[in-house]
C-alpha atoms as a PDB file:
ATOM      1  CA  UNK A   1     -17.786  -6.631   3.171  1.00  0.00           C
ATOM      2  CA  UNK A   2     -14.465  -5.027   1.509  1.00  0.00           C
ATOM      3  CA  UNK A   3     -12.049  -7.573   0.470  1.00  0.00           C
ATOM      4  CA  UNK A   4      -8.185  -6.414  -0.304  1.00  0.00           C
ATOM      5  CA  UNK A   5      -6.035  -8.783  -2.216  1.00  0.00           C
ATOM      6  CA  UNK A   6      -2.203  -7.828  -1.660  1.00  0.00           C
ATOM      7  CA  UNK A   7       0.509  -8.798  -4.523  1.00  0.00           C
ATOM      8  CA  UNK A   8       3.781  -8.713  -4.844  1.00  0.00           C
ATOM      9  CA  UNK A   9       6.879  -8.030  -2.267  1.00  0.00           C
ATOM     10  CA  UNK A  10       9.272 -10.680  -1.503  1.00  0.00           C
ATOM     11  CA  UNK A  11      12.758 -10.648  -0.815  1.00  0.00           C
ATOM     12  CA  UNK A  12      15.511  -7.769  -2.812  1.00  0.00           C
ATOM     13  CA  UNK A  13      19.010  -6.683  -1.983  1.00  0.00           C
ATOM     14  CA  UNK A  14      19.420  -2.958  -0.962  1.00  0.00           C
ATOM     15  CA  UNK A  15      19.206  -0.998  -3.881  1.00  0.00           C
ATOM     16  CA  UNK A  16      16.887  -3.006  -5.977  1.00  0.00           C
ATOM     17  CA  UNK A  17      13.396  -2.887  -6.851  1.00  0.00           C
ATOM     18  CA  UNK A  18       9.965  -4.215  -5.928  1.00  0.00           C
ATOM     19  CA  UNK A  19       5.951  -3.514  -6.930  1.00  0.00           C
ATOM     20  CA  UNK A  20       3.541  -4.008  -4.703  1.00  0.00           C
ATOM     21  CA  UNK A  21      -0.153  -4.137  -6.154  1.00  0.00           C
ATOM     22  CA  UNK A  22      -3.992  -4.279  -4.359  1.00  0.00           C
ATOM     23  CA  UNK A  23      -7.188  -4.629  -5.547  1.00  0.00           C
ATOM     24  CA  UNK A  24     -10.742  -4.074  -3.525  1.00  0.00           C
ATOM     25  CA  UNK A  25     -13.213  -5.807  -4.148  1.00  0.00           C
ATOM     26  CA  UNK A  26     -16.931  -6.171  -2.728  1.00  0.00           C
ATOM     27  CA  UNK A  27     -19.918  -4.111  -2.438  1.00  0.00           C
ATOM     28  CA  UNK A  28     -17.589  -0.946  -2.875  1.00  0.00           C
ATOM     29  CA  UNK A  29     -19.486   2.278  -4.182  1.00  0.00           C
ATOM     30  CA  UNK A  30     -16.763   4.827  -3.846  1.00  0.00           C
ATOM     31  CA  UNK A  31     -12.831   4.726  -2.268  1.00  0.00           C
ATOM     32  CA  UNK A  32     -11.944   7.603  -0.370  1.00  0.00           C
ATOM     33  CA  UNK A  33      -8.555   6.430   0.303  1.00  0.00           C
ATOM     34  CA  UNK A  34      -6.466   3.670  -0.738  1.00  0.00           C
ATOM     35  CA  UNK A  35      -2.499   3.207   0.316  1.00  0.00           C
ATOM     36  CA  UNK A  36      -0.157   1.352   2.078  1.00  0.00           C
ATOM     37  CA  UNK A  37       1.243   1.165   5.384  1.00  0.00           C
ATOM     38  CA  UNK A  38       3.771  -1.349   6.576  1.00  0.00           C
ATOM     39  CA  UNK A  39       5.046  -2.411  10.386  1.00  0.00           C
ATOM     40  CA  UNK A  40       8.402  -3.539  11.161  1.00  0.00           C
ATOM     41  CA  UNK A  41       9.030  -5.744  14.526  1.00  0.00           C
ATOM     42  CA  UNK A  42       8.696  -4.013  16.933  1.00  0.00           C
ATOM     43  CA  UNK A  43       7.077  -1.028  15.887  1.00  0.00           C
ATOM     44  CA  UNK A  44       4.235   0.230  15.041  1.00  0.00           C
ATOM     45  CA  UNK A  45       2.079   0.502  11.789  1.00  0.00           C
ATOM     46  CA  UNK A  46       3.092   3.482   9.557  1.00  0.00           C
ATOM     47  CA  UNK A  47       1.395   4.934   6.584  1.00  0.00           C
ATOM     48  CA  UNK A  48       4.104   4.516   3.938  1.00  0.00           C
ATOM     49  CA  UNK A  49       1.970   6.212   0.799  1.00  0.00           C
ATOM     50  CA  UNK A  50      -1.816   6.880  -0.050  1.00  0.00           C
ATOM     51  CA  UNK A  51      -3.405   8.222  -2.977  1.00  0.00           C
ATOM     52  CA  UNK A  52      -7.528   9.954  -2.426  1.00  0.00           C
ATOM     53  CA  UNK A  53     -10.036   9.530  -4.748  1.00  0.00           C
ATOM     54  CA  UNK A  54      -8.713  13.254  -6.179  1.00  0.00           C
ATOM     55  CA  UNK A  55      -5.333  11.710  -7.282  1.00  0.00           C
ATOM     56  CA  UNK A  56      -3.658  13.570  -4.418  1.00  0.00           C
ATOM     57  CA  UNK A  57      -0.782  11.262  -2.882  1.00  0.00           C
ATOM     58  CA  UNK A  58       0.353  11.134   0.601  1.00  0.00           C
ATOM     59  CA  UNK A  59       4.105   9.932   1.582  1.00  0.00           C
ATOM     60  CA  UNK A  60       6.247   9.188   4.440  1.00  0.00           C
ATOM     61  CA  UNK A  61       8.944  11.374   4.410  1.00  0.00           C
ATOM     62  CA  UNK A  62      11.789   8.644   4.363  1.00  0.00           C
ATOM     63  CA  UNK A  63      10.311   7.043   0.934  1.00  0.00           C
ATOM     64  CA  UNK A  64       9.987  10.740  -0.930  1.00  0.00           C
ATOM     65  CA  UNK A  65      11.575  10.344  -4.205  1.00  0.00           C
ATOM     66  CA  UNK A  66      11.967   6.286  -3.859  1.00  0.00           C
ATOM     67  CA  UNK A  67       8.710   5.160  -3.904  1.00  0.00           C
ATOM     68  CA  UNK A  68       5.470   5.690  -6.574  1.00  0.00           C
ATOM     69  CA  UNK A  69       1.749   5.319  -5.792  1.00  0.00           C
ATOM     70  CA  UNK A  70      -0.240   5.122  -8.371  1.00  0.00           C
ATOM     71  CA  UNK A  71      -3.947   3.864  -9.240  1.00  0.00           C
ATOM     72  CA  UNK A  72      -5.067   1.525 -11.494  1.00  0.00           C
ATOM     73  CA  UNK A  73      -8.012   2.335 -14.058  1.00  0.00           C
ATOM     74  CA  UNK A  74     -10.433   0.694 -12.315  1.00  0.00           C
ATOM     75  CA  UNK A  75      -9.940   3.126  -9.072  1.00  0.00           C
ATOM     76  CA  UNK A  76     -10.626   0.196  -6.745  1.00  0.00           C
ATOM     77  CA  UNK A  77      -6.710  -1.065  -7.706  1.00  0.00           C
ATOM     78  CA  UNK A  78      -3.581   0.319  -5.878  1.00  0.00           C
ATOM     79  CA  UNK A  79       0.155   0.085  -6.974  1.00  0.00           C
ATOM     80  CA  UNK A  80       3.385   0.900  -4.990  1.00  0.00           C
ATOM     81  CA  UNK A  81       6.519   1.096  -6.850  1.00  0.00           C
ATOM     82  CA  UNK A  82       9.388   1.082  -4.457  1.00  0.00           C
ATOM     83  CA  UNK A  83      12.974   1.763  -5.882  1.00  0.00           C
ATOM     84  CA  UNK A  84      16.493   2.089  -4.206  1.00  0.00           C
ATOM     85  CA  UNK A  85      15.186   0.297  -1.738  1.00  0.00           C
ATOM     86  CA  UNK A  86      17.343   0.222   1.834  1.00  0.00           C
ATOM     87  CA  UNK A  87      17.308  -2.113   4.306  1.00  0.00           C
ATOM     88  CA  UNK A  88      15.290  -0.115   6.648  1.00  0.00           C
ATOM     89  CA  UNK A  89      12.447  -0.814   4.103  1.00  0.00           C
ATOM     90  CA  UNK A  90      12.531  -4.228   5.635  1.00  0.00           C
ATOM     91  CA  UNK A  91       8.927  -4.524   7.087  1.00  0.00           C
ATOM     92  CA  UNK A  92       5.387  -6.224   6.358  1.00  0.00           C
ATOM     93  CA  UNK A  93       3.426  -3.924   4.181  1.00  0.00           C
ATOM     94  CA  UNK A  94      -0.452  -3.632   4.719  1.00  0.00           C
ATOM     95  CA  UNK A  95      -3.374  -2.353   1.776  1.00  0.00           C
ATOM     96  CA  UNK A  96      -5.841   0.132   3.237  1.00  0.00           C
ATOM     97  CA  UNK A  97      -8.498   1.150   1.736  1.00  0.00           C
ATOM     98  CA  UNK A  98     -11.797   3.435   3.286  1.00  0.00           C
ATOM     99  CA  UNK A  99     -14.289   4.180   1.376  1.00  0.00           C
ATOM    100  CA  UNK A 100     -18.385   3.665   0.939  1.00  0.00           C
ATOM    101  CA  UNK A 101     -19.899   0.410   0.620  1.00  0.00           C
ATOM    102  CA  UNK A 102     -23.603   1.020  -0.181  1.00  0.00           C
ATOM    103  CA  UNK A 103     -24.420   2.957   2.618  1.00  0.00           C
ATOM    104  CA  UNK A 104     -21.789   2.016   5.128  1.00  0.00           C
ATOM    105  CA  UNK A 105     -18.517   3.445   5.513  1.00  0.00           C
ATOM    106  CA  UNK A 106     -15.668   0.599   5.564  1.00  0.00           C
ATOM    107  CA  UNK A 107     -12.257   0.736   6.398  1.00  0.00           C
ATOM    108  CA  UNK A 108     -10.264  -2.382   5.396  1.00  0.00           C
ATOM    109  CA  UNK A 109      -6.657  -3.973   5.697  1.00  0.00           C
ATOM    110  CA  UNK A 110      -5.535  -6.492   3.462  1.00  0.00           C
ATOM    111  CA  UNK A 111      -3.511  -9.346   5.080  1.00  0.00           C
ATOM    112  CA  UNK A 112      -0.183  -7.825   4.459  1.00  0.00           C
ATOM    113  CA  UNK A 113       3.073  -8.933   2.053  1.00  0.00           C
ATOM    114  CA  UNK A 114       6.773  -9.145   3.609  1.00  0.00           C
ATOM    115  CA  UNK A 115       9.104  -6.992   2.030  1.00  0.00           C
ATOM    116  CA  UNK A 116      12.791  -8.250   2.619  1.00  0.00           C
ATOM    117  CA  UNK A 117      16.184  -5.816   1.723  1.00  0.00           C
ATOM    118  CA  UNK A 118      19.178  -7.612   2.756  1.00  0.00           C
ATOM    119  CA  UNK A 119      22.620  -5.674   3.035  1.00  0.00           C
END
């Protein structure tokens, strides 16, 4: 089983800054994928960013130029640098990760962290 512990988030006003971090953990022998998503009310889930296991990232169009992925050295930890945030940001962001665990493919969500921009 594939365990993802979600950090960070919280509330910022528009324009500010947050870091959101994740870390797998478990019987993991390779991560294909690991990234964030996030789901406002009312909609539904959205990839925000992903990075593969080749360092390519992945981003949602509206967060181009606003928000960093990056990966930690261990490979199995995920960061999300979010800048000049706006208040459409405003959403409950998710850890993905999908990947190998010993001979089984897993694909795993992390409980999710609220991230708040007020006007």
């Amino acid at each position: 089983q594939v365990h993802l512990e979600e950090s960070g988030g919280g509330l910022v006003q528009a324009g500010g800054s947050l870091s959101l971090s994740c870390t797998a953990s478990g019987s993991i022998h390779s991560i294909i994928a690991i990234g964030w998503y996030r789901q406002a009310p009312g909609q539904e889930r959205e990839l925000v960013a992903t990075v593969n296991r080749g360092g390519a990232t992945n981003y949602e169009d509206s967060v181009k130029g606003r928000f960093t992925i990056s990966r930690g050295d261990t490979q199995n930890t995920v960061y999300l640098q979010m800048n000049s945030l706006k208040v459409e940001d405003t959403a409950v962001y998710y850890c993905n990760a999908r990947g190998y665990a010993g001979s089984s493919v897993f694909d795993s969500w992390g409980q999710g962290t609220q991230v708040t921009v007020s006007s």
